[in-house]
PDB file of N, CA and C in Angstrom:
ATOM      1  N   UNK A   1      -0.249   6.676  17.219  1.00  0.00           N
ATOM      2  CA  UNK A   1       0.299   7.104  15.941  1.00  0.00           C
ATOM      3  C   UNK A   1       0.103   5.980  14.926  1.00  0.00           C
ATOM      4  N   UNK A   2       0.092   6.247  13.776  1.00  0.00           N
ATOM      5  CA  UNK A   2      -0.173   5.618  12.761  1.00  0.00           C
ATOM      6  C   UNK A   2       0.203   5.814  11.451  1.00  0.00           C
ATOM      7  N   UNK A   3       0.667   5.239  10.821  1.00  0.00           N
ATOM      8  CA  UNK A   3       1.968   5.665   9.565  1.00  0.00           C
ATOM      9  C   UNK A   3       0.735   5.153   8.055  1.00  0.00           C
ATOM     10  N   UNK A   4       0.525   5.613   7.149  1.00  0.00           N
ATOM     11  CA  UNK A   4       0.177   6.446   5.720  1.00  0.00           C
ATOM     12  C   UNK A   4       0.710   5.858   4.925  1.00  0.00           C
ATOM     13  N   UNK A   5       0.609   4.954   4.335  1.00  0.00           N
ATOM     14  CA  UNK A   5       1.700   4.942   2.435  1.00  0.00           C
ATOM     15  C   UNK A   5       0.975   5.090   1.579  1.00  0.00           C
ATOM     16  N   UNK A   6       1.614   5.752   0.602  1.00  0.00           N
ATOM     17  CA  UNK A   6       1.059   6.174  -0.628  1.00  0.00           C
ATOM     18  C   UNK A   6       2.536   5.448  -1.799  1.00  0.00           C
ATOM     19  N   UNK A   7       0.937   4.924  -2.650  1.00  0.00           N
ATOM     20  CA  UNK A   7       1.674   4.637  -3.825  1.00  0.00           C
ATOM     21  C   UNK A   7       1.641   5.646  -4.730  1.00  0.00           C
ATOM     22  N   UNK A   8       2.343   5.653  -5.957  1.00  0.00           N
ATOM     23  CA  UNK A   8       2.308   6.508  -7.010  1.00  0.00           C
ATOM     24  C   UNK A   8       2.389   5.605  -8.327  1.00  0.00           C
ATOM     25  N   UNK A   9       0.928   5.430  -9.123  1.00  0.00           N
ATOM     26  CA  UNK A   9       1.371   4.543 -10.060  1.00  0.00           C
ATOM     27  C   UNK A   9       2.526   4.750 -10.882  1.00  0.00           C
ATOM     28  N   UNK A  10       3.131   3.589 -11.743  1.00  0.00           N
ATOM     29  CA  UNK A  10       4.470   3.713 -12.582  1.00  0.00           C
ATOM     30  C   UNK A  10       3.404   3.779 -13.665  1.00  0.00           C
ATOM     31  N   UNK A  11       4.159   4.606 -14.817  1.00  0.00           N
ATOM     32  CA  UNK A  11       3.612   5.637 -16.114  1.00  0.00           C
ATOM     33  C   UNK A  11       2.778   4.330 -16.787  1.00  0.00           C
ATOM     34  N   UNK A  12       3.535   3.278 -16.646  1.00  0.00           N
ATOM     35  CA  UNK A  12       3.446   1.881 -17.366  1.00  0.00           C
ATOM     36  C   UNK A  12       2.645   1.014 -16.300  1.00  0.00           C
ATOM     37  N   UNK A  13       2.332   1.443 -15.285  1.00  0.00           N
ATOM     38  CA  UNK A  13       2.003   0.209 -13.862  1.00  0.00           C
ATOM     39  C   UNK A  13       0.646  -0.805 -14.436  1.00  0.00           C
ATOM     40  N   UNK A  14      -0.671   0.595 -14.883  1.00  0.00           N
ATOM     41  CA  UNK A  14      -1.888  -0.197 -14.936  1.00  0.00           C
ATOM     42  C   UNK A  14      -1.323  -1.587 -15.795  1.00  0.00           C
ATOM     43  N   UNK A  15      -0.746  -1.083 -17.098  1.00  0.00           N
ATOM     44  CA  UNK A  15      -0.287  -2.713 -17.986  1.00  0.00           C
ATOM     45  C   UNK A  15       0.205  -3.739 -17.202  1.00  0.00           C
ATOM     46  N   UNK A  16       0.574  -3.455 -15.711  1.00  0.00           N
ATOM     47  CA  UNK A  16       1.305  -5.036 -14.957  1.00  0.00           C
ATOM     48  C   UNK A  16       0.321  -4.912 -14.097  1.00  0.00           C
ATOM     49  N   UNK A  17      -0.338  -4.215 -13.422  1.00  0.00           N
ATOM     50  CA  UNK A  17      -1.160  -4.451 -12.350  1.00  0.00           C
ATOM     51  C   UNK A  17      -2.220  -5.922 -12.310  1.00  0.00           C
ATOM     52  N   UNK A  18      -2.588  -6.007 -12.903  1.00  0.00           N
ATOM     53  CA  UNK A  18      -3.484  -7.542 -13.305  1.00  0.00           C
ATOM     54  C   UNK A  18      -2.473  -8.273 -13.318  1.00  0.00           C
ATOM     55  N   UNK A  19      -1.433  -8.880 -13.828  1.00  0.00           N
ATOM     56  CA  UNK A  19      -0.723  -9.949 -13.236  1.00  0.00           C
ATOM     57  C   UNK A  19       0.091 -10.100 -11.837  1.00  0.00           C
ATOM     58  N   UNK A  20      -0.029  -9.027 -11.248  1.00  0.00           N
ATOM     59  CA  UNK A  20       0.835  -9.059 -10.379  1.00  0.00           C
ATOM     60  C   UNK A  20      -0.331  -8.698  -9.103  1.00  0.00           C
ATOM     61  N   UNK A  21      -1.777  -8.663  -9.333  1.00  0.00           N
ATOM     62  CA  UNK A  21      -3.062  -8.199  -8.451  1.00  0.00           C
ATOM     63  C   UNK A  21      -2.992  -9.523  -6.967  1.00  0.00           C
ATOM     64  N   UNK A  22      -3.083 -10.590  -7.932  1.00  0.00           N
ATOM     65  CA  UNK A  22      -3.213 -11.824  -7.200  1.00  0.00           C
ATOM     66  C   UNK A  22      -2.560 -12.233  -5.652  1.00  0.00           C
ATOM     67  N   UNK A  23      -1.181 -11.582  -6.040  1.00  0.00           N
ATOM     68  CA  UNK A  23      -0.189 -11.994  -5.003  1.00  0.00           C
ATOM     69  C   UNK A  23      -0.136 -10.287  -3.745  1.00  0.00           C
ATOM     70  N   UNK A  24      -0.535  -9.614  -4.626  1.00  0.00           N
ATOM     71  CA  UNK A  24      -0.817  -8.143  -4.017  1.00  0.00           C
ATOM     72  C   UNK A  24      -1.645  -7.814  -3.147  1.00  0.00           C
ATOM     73  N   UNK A  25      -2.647  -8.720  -3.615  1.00  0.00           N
ATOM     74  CA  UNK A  25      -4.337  -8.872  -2.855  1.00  0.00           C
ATOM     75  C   UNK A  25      -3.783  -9.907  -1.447  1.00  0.00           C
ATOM     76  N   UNK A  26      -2.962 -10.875  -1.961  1.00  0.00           N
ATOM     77  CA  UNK A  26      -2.737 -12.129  -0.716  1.00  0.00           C
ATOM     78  C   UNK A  26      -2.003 -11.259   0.320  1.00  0.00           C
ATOM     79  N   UNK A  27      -0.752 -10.511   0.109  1.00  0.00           N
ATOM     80  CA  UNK A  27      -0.165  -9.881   1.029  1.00  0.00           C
ATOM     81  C   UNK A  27      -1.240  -8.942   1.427  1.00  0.00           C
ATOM     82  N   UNK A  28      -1.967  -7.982   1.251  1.00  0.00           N
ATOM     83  CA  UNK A  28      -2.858  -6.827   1.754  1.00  0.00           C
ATOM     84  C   UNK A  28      -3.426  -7.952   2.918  1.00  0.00           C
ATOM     85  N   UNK A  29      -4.169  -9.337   2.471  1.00  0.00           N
ATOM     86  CA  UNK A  29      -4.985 -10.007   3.471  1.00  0.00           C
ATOM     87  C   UNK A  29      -4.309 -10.599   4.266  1.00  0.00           C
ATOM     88  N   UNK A  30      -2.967 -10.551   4.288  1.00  0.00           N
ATOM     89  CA  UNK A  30      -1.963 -11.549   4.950  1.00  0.00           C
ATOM     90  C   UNK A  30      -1.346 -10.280   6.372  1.00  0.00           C
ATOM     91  N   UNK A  31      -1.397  -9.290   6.230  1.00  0.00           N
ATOM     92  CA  UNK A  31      -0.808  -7.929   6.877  1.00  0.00           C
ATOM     93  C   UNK A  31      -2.480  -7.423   7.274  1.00  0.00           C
ATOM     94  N   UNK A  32      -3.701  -7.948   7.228  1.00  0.00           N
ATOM     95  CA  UNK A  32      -4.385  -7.079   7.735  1.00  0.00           C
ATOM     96  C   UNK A  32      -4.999  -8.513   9.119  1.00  0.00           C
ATOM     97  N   UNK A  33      -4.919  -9.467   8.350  1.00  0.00           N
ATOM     98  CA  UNK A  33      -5.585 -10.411   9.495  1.00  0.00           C
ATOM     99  C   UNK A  33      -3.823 -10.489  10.743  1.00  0.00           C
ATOM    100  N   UNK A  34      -2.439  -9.900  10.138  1.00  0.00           N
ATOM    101  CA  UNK A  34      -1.842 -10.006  11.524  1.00  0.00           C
ATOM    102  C   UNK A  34      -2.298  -8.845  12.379  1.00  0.00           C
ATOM    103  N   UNK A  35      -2.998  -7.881  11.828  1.00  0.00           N
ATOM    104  CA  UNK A  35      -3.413  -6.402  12.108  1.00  0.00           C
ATOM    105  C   UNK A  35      -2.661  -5.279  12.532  1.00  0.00           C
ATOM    106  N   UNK A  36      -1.651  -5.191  11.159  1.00  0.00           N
ATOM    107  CA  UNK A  36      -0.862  -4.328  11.025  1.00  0.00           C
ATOM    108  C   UNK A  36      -1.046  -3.564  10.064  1.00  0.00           C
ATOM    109  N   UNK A  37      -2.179  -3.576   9.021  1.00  0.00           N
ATOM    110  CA  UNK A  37      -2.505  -2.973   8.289  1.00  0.00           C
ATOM    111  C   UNK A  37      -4.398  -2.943   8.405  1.00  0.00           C
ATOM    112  N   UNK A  38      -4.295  -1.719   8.612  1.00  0.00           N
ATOM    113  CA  UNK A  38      -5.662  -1.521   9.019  1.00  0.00           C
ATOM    114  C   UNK A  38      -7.105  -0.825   7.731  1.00  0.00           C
ATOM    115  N   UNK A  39      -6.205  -0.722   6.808  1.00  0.00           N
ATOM    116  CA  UNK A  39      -7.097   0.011   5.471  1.00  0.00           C
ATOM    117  C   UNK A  39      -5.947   0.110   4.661  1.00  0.00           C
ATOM    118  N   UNK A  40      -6.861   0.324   3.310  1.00  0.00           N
ATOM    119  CA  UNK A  40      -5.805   0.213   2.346  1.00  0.00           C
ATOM    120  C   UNK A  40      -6.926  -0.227   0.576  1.00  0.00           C
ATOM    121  N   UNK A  41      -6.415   0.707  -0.040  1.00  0.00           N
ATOM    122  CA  UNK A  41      -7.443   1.353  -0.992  1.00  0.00           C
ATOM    123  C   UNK A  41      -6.499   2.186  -2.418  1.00  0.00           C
ATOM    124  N   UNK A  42      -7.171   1.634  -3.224  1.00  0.00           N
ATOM    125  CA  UNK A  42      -6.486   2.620  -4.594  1.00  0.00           C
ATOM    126  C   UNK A  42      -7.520   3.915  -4.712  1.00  0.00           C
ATOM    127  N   UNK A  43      -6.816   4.678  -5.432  1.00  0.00           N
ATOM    128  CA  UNK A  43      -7.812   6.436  -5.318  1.00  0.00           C
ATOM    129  C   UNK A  43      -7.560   6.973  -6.671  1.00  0.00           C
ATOM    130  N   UNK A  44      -8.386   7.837  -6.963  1.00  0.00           N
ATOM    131  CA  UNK A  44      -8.312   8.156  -8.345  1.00  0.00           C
ATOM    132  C   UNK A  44      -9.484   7.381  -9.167  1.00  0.00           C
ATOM    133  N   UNK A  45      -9.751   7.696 -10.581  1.00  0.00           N
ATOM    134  CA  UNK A  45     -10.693   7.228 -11.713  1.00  0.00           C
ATOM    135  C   UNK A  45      -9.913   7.477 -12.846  1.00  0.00           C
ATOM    136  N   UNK A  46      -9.776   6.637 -13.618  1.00  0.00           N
ATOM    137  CA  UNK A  46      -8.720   5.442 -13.422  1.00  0.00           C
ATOM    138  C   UNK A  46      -7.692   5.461 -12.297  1.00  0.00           C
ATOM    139  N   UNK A  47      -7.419   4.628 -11.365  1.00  0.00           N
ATOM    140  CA  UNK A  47      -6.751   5.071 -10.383  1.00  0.00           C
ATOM    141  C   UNK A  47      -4.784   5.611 -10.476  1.00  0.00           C
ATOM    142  N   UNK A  48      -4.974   6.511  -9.644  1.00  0.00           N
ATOM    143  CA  UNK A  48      -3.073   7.402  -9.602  1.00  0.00           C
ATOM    144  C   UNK A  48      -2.402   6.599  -8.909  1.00  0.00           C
ATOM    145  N   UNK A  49      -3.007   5.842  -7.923  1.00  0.00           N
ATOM    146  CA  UNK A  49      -2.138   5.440  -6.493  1.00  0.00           C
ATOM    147  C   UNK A  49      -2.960   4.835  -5.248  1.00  0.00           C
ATOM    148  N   UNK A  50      -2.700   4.774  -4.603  1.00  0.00           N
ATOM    149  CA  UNK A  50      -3.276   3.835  -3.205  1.00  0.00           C
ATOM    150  C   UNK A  50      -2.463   4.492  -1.838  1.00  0.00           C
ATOM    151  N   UNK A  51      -3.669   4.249  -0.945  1.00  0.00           N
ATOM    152  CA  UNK A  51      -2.881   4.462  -0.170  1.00  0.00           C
ATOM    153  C   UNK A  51      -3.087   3.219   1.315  1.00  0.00           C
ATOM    154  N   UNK A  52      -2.680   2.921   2.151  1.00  0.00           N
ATOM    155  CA  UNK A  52      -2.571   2.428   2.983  1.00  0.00           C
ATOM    156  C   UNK A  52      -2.466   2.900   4.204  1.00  0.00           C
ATOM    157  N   UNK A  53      -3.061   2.447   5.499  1.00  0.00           N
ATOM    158  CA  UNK A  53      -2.791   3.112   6.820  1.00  0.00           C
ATOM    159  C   UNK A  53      -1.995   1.529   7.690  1.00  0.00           C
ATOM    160  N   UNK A  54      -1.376   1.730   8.445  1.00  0.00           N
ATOM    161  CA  UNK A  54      -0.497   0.911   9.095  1.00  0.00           C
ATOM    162  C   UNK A  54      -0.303   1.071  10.290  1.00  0.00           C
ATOM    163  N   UNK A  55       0.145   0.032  11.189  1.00  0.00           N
ATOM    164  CA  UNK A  55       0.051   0.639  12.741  1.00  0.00           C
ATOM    165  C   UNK A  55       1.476   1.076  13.279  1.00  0.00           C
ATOM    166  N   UNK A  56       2.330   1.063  12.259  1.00  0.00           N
ATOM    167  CA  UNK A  56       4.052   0.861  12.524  1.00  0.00           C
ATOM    168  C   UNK A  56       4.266   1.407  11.044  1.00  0.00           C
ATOM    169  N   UNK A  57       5.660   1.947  11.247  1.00  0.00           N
ATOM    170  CA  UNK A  57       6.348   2.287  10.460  1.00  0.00           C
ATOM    171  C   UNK A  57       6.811   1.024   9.819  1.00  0.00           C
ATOM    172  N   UNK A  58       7.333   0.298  10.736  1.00  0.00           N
ATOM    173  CA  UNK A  58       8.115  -1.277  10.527  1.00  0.00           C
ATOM    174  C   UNK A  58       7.348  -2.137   9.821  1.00  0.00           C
ATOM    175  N   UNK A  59       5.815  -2.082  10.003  1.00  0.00           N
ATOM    176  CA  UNK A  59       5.170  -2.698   9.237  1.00  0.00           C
ATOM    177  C   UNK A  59       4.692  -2.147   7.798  1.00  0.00           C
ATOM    178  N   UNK A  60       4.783  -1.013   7.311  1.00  0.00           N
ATOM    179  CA  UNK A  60       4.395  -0.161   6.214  1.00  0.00           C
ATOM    180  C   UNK A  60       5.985  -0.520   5.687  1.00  0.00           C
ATOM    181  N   UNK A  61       7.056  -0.323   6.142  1.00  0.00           N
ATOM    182  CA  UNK A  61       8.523  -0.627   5.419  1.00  0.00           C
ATOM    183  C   UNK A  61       8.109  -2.184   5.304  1.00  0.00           C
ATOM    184  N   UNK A  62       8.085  -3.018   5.562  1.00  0.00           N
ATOM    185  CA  UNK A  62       8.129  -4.559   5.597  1.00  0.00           C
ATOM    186  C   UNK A  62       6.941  -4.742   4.057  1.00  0.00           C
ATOM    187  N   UNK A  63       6.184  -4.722   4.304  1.00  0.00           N
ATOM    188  CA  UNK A  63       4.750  -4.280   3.294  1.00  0.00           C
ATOM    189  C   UNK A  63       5.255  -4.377   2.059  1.00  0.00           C
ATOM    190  N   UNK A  64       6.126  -3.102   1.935  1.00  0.00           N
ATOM    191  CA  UNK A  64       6.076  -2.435   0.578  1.00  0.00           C
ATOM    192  C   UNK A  64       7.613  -3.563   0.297  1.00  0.00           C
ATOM    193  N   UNK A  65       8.780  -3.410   0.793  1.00  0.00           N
ATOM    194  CA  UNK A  65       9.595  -4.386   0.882  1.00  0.00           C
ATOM    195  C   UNK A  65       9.422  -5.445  -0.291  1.00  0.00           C
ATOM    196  N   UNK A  66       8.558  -6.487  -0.136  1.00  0.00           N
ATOM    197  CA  UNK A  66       8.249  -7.085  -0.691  1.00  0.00           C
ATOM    198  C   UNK A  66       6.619  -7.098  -1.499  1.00  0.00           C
ATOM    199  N   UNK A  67       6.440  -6.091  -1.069  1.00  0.00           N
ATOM    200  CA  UNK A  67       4.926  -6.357  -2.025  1.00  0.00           C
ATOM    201  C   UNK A  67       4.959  -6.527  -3.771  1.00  0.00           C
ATOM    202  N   UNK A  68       4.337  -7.518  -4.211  1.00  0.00           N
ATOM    203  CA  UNK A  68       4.599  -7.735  -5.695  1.00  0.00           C
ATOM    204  C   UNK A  68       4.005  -6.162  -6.705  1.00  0.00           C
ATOM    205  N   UNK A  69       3.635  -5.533  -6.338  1.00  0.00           N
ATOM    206  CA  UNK A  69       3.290  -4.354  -7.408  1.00  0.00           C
ATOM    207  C   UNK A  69       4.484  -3.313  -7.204  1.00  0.00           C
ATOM    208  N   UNK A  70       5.221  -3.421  -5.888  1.00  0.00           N
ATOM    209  CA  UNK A  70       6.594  -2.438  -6.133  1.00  0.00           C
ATOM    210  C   UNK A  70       7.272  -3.318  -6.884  1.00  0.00           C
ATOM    211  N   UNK A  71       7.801  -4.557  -6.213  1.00  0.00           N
ATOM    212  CA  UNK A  71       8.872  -5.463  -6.969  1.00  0.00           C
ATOM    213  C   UNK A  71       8.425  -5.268  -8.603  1.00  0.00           C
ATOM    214  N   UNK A  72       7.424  -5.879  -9.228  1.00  0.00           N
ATOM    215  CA  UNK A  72       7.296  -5.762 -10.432  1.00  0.00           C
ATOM    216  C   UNK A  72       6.789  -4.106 -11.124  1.00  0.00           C
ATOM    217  N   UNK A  73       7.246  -3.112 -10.925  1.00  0.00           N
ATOM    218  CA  UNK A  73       7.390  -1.832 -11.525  1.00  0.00           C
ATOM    219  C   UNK A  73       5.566  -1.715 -11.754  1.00  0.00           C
ATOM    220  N   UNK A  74       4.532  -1.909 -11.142  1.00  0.00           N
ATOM    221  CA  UNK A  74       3.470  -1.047 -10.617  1.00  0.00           C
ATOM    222  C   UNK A  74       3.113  -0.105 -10.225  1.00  0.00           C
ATOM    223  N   UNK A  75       4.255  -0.001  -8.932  1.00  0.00           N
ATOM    224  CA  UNK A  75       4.162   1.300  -7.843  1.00  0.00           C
ATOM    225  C   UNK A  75       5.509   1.978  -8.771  1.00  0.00           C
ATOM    226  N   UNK A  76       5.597   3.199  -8.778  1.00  0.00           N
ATOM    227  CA  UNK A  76       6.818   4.174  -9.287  1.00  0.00           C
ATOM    228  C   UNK A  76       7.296   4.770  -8.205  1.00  0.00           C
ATOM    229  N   UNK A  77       6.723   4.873  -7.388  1.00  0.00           N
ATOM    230  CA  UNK A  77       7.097   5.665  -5.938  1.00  0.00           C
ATOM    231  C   UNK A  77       6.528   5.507  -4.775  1.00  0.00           C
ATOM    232  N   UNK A  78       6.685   5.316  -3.735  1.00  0.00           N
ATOM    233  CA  UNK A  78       6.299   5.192  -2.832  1.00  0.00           C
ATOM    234  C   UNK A  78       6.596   5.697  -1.258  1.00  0.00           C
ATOM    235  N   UNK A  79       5.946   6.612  -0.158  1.00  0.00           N
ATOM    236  CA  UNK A  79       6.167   7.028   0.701  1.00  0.00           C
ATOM    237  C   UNK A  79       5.134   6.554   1.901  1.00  0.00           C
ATOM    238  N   UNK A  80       6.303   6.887   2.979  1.00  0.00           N
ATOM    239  CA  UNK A  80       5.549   6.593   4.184  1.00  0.00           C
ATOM    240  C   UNK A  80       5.190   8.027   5.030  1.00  0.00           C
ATOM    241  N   UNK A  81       4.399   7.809   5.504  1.00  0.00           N
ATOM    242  CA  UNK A  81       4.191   9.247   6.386  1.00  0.00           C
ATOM    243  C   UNK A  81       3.373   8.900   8.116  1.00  0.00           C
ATOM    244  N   UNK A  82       4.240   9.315   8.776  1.00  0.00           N
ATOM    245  CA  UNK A  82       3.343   9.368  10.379  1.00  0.00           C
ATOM    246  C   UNK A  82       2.092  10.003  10.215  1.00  0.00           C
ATOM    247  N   UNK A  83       0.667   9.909  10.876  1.00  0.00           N
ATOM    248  CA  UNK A  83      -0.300  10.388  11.259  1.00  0.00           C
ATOM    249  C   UNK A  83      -0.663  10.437  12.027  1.00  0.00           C
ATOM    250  N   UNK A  84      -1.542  11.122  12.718  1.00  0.00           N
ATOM    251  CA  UNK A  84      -1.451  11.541  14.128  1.00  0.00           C
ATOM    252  C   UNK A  84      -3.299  11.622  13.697  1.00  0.00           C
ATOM    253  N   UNK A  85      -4.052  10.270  14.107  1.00  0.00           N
ATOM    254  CA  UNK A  85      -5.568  10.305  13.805  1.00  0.00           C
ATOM    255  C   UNK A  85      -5.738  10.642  14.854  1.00  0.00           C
ATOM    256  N   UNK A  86      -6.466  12.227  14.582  1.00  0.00           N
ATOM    257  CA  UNK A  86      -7.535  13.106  16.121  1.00  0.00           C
ATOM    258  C   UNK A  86      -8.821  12.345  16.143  1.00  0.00           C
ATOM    259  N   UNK A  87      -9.448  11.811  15.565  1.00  0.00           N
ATOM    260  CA  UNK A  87     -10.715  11.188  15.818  1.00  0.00           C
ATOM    261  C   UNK A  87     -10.861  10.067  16.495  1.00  0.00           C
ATOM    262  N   UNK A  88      -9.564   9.115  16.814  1.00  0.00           N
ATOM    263  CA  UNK A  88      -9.521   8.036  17.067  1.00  0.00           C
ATOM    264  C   UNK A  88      -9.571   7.874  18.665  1.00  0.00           C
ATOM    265  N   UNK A  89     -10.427   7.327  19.467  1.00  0.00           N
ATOM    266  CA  UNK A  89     -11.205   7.404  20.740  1.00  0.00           C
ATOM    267  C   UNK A  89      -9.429   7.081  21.460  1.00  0.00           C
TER     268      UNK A  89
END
């Protein structure tokens, strides 16, 4: 199993996203080299949101917790969701 987050940009987010990218980018690389975060990608043109795949719930809650684009009003919403990847050997 494997848990999903989705961001939802805030109406206002793109205007903070560049100052707050830096420390956003360090945590994404900081959670993927412990390898608890396995992908993780913004979607959309101009982008709506991002989403993330995770190997734990605990680690997708921990993530967002402190990630600087929720703390500083980037993300407007955010959910976790279980997945159940059929392709995965």
């Amino acid at each position: 199993m494997k848990y999903v987050m989705f961001y939802e940009m805030a109406a206002d987010g793109m205007s903070k996203a560049q100052a707050s990218f830096p420390a956003h980018q360090a945590r994404l690389q900081a959670f993927h080299r412990m390898g608890s975060l396995l992908m993780a990608g913004p979607y959309g043109m101009p982008p709506v949101g991002a989403l993330a795949v995770f190997t734990s719930r605990e680690a997708a809650e921990s993530f967002a917790a402190d990630d600087p684009f929720v703390v500083n009003g980037v993300v407007g919403r955010y959910t976790i969701h279980a997945w159940r990847e059929v392709l995965a050997p």
